[in-house]
Each structure stands twice: as structure tokens, then as C-alpha cells.
Protein backbone atom coordinates (compact mmCIF):
# COMPACT_ATOMS: atom_id res chain seq x y z
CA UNK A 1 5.61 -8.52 26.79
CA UNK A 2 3.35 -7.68 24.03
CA UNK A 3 1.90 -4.50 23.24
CA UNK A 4 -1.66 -3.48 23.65
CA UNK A 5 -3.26 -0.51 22.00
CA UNK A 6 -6.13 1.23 23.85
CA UNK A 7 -9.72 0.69 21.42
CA UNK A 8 -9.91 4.81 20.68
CA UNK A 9 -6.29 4.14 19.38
CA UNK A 10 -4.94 6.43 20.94
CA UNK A 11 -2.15 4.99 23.61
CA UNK A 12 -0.37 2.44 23.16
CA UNK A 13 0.48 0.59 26.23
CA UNK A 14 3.33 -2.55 27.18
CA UNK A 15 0.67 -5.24 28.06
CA UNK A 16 1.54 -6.88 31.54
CA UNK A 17 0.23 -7.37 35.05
CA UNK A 18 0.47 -3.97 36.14
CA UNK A 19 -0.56 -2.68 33.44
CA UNK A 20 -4.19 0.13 34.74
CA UNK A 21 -2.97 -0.88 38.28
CA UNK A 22 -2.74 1.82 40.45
CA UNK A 23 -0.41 -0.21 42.62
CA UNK A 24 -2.06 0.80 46.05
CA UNK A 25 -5.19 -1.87 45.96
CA UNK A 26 -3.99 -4.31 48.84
CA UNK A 27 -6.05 -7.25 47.29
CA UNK A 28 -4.10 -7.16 44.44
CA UNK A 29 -0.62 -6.59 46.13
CA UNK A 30 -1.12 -9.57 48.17
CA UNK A 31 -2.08 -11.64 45.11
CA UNK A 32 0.51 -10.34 42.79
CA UNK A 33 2.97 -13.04 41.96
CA UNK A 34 6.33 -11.71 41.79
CA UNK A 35 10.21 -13.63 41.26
CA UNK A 36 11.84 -14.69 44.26
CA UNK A 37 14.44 -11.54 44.96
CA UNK A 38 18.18 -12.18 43.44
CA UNK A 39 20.76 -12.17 45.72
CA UNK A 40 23.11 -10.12 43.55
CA UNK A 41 26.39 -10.63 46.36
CA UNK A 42 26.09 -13.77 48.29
CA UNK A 43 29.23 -13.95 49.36
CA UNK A 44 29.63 -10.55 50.53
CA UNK A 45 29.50 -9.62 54.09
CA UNK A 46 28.21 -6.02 55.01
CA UNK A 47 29.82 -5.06 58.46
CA UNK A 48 28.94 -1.45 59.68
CA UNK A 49 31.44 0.60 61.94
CA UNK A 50 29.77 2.18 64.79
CA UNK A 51 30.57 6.19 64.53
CA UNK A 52 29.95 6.75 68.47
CA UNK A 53 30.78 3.51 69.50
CA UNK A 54 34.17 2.59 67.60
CA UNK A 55 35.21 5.53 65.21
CA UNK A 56 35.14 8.17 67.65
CA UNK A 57 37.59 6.71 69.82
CA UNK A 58 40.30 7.09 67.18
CA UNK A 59 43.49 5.17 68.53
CA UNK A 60 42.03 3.80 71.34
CA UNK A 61 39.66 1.56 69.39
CA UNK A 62 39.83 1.67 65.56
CA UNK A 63 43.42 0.60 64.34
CA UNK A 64 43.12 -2.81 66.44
CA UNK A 65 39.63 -3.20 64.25
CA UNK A 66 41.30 -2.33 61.58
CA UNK A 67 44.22 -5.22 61.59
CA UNK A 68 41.50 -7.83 62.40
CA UNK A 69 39.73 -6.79 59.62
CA UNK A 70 43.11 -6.94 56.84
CA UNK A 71 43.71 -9.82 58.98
CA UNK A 72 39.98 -11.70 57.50
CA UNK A 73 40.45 -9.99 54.07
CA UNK A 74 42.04 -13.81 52.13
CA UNK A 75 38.92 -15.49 53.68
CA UNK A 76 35.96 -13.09 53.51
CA UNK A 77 34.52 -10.38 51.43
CA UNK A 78 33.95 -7.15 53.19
CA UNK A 79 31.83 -4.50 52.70
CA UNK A 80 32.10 -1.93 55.13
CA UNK A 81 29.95 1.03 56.10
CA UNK A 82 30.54 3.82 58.85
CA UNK A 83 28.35 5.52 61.82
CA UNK A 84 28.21 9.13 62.48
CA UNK A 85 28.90 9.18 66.02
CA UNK A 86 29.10 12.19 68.26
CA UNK A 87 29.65 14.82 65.74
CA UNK A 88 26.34 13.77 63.99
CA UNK A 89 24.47 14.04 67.35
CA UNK A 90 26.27 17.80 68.04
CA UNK A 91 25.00 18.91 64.55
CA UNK A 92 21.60 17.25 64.84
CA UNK A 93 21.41 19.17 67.95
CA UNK A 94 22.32 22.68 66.29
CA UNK A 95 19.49 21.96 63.46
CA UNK A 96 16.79 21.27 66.10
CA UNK A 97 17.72 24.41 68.12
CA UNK A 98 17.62 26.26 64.54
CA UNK A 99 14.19 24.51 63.57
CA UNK A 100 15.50 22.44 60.54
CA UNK A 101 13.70 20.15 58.53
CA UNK A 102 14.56 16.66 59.03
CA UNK A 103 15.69 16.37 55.02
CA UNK A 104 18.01 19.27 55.91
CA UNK A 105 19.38 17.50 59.07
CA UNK A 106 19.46 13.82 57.49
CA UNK A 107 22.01 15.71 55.12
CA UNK A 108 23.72 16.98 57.95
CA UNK A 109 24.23 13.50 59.56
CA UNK A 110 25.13 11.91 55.99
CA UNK A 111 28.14 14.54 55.93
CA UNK A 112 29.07 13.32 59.17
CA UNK A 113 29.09 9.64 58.34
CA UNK A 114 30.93 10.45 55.43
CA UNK A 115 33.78 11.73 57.44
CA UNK A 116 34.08 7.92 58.94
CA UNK A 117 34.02 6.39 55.63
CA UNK A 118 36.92 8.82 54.46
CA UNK A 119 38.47 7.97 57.54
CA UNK A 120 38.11 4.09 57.74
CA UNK A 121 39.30 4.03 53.80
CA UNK A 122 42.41 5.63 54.41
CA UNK A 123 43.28 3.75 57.37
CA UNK A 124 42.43 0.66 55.38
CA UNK A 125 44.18 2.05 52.07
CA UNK A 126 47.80 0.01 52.39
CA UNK A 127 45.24 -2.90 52.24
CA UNK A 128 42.97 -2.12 49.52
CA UNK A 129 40.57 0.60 51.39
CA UNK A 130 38.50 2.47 48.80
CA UNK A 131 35.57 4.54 49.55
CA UNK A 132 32.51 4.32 47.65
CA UNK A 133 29.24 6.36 47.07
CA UNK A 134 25.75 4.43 47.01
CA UNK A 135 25.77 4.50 43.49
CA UNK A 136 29.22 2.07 42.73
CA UNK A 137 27.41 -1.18 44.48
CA UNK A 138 26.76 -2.79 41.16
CA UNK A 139 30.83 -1.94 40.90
CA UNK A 140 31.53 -3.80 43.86
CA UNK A 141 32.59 -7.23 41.61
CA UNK A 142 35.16 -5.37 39.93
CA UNK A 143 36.20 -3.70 43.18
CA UNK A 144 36.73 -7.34 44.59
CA UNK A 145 38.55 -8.59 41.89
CA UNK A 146 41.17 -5.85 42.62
CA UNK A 147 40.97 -7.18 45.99
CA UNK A 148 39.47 -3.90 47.53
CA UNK A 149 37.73 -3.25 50.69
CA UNK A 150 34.92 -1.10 49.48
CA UNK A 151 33.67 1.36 52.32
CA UNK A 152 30.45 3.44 52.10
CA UNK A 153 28.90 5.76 54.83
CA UNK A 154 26.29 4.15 56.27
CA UNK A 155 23.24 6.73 56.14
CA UNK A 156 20.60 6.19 53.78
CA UNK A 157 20.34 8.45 50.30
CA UNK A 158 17.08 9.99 51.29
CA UNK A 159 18.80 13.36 52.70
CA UNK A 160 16.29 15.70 51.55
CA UNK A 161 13.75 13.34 51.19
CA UNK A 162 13.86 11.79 55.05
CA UNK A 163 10.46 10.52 56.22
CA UNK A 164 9.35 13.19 59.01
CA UNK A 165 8.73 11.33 62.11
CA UNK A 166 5.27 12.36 64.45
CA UNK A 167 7.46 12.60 67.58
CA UNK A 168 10.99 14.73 66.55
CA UNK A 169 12.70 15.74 63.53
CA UNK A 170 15.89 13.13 64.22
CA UNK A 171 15.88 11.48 61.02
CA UNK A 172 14.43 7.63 62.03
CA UNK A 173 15.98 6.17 59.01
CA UNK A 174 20.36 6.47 60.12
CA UNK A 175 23.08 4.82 59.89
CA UNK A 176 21.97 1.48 60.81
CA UNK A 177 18.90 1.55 58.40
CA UNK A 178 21.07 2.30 55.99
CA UNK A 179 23.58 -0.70 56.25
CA UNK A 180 20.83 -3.32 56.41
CA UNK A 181 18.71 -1.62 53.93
CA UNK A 182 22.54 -2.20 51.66
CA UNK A 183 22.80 -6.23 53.20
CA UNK A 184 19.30 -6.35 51.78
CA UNK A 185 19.46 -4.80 48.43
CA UNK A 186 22.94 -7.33 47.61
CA UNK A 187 21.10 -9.81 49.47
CA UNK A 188 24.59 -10.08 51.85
CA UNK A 189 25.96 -13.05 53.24
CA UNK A 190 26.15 -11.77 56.67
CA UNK A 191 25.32 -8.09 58.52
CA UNK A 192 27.18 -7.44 61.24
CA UNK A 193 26.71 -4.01 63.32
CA UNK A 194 30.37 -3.37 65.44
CA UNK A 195 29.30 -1.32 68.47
CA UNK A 196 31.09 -1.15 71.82
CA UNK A 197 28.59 -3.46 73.62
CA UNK A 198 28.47 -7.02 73.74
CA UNK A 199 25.25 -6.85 72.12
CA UNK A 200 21.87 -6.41 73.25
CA UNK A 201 20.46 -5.78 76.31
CA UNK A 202 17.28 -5.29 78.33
CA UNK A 203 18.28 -1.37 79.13
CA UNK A 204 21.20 -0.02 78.30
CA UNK A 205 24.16 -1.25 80.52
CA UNK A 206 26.15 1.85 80.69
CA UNK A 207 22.97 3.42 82.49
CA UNK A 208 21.49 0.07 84.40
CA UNK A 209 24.16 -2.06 85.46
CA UNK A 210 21.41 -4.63 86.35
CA UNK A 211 20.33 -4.63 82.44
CA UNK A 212 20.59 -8.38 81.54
CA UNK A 213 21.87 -9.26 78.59
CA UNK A 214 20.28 -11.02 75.40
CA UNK A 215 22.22 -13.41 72.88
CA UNK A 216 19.31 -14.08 70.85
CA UNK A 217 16.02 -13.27 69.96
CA UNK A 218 14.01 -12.69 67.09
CA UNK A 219 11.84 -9.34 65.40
CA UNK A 220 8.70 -10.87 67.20
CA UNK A 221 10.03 -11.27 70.40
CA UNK A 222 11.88 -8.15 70.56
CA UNK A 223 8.87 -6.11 68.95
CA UNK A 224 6.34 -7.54 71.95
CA UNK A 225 9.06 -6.79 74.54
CA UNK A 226 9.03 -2.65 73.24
CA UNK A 227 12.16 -2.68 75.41
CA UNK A 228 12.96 1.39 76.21
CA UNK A 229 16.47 1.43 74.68
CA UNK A 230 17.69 -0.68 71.49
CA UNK A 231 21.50 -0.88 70.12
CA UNK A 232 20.40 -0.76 67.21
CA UNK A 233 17.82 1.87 65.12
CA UNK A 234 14.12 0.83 65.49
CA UNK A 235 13.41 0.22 61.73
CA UNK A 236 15.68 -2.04 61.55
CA UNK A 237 13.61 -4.45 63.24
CA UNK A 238 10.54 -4.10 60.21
CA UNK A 239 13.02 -4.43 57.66
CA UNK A 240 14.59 -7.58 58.85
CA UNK A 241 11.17 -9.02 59.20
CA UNK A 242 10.07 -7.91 55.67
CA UNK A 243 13.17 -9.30 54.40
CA UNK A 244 13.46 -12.17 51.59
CA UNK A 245 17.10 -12.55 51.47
CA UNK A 246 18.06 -12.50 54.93
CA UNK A 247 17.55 -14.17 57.63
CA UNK A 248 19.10 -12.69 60.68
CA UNK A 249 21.61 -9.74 61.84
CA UNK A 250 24.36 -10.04 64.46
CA UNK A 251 25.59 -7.20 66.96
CA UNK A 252 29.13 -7.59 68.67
CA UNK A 253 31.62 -5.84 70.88
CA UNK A 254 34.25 -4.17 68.52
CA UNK A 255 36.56 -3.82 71.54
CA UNK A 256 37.44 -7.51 72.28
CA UNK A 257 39.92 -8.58 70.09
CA UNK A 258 39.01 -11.60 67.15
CA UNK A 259 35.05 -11.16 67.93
CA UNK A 260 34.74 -9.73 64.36
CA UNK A 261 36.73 -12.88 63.45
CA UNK A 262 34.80 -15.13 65.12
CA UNK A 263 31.31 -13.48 63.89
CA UNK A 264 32.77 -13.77 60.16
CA UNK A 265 33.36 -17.67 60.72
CA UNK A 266 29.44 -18.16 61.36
CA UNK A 267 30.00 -18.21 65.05
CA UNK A 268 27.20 -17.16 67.85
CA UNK A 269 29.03 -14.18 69.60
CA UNK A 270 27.05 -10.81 70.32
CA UNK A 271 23.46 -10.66 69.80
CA UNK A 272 21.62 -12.65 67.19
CA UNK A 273 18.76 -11.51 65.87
CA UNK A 274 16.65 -13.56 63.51
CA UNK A 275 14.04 -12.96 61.35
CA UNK A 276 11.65 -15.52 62.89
């Protein structure tokens, strides 16, 4: 890019598209021509570890997940991120009760997540298990190479900076925001949300045992159904659609042994949900 000098002479300027845009105009975001988005990790699948659903059960649920996921470690790269669970709900609680601001409980709820990633790493450690901060995924090649299993808490780095929502202060933007908004930026191979449900459903089955379920469906279906209860966040849904480097995410029962397995090998199990 050249650069341009202003006619007083006065600023000098990097001459380029952008340049006296005020980057808000919508007629000239939608006619601003832009590289196709690099998919920096390819080959890397993001999987994210429910905190309620699979962490919190401890021994009854996370050392079988565990060998099944050593067990895929020669044939697939695995990035791994981790809920919050019931603890984050308890504290989230406490803050409302206390009239925090949602920054100030989206912090809370990152501690909380950050517990599972601890956790998850050490159980994973004889294996390669390392946890990582938000800030080592442009590491994650060398972290590979050592044949690693890098794994990250799963709630976004906003913290103090959480979006306030018009209807509660519960941060909108968790832990499952967070791992797609990850699958997105490394533009993954495959994201993969382990909960304790099949996948998705019409209502939630543990409340309606007459909630059908759903094995797939895309963002425009599932937006014009505006079903009461999702398994997974609600902005996930907008950020899938506004995706360029992926086209769907997958939602599987953590409990039944070789469904991670079998969701790894490009297999239909769970929920799929596509981008169109």
C-alpha cells in the first residue's frame, strides 16, 4: 500500500480501501471486497466438554470420556474446551442476588470453567493433557507436534467486557459461544459439543418425556421453530450462520461409549446442525 499525504500536508495517511471510512456505512460494508477467511487449523477438531452435563459427574462420567478420547488421539487432532457446570450456575446465582454486573459475573463463570480445564488437563496429562489460555492458539502447531492435547476453558475473553443482555444479567455469550467462536477463528475441522443428551430436542427431555427428538436441522429451521429450550447457547445459532469456514456443528451423548469416536470419523450420531 502506498502512502498518501493529506493536500494541507499535514497527515500522512497508508492509502487503502478503508482508508476516511468510518466502517459503519452498510452500503459500503456490503460492497467491500474482502479475502476469503484462512483456515489457520484444518485438521483440528474443537470438541467442548459439557461442565453440567459431563464434568460434574466426576467418576461417574468423565474418565470413560477420557480413554475414548487418548483412545482417538493417533487418528485425530483434538482441541478441547470445558463447561462450567453447576458451580458456575451457584455463583451466577450469588452475583444476581448481590446485583453484579454481567462483566463481573462473566468473570465469575470464566473462573469456573477454568476449574474444568485444570481438571480435564490433568486427567489427560499421562497422555499429553496441557492446558492453555486463549492467547497460545497460534501455539497450538507446536503443541501438536509434541503430540499434546491442548485444553482451554471454554468461556469467551470478554469477562469485563460481556454484552449486557435486555432481559437478565446471565452473560449470553458462555461456554458454548466460546468454543464455536474458537472452531471459527482456526477455521476447525469439526465442533463437537459433548453433553449428556443425545442431542437436540423439541423441549427438553428430562422435563417432557414426550419431547421428540431432532437429528438434523439447520440455523433457519431451528431459528423459525423459536423452540423454548435449546442444548446449546442461543448465539450459537447466528454465529454458525455468519460463518465462512464452517459449515455445521454436531451435539452427542457423552455417556454412550465410542459416540465421540464415531462423531470424529464423520459419522451422523447426535444432532447435526448445518449452516444451511
Amino acid at each position: 500500500m502506498a502512502l498518501f499525504r493529506e493536500r494541507d500536508g499535514r497527515r500522512l495517511h497508508v492509502k487503502s480501501r478503508l482508508m476516511g471510512e468510518s466502517l459503519v456505512g452498510k452500503a459500503f460494508l456490503e460492497g467491500l471486497k474482502v479475502a476469503p477467511q484462512q483456515r489457520l487449523f484444518p485438521d483440528v477438531n474443537v470438541i467442548k466438554i459439557g461442565g453440567q452435563s459431563i464434568c460434574d459427574r466426576g467418576i461417574k462420567a468423565l474418565p470413560e470420556l477420557i480413554r475414548e478420547i487418548v483412545a482417538c488421539k493417533k487418528k485425530h487432532k483434538m482441541l478441547v474446551t470445558t463447561g462450567g457446570g453447576t458451580r458456575s450456575r451457584h455463583i451466577y446465582s450469588i452475583g444476581l442476588e448481590l446485583g453484579m454486573p454481567t462483566g463481573i459475573i462473566a468473570k465469575f463463570g470464566s473462573s469456573i470453567s477454568e476449574q474444568n480445564a485444570l481438571l480435564v488437563s490433568t486427567l489427560l496429562s499421562s497422555w499429553g493433557g496441557i492446558k492453555i489460555g486463549h492467547d497460545e492458539v497460534i501455539k497450538l502447531s507446536t503443541y501438536f507436534a509434541q503430540d499434546c492435547i491442548p485444553v482451554m476453558h471454554g468461556m469467551p475473553p470478554y469477562d469485563y467486557f460481556a454484552l449486557p443482555s435486555s432481559k437478565s444479567r446471565i452473560p449470553i455469550h458462555r461456554t458454548d459461544v466460546g468454543t464455536l467462536i474458537l472452531a471459527d477463528l482456526i477455521g476447525a475441522r469439526s465442533c463437537i459439543f459433548v453433553k449428556d443428551e443425545r442431542g437436540l430436542y423439541t423441549d427438553d427431555p428430562k422435563k417432557n418425556d414426550k419431547a421428540e427428538f431432532i437429528p438434523k436441522i439447520s440455523v433457519g429451521e431451528l431459528l423459525e421453530r423459536n423452540l423454548e429450550d435449546l442444548i446449546i447457547e442461543r448465539p450459537c445459532l447466528e454465529i454458525l450462520r455468519n460463518s465462512e469456514v464452517l459449515e455445521k456443528i454436531q451435539v452427542i451423548n457423552g455417556l454412550e461409549k465410542g459416540t465421540l469416536t464415531k462423531a470424529l470419523a464423520g459419522k451422523p450420531v447426535g444432532t447435526v446442525i448445518s449452516k444451511t
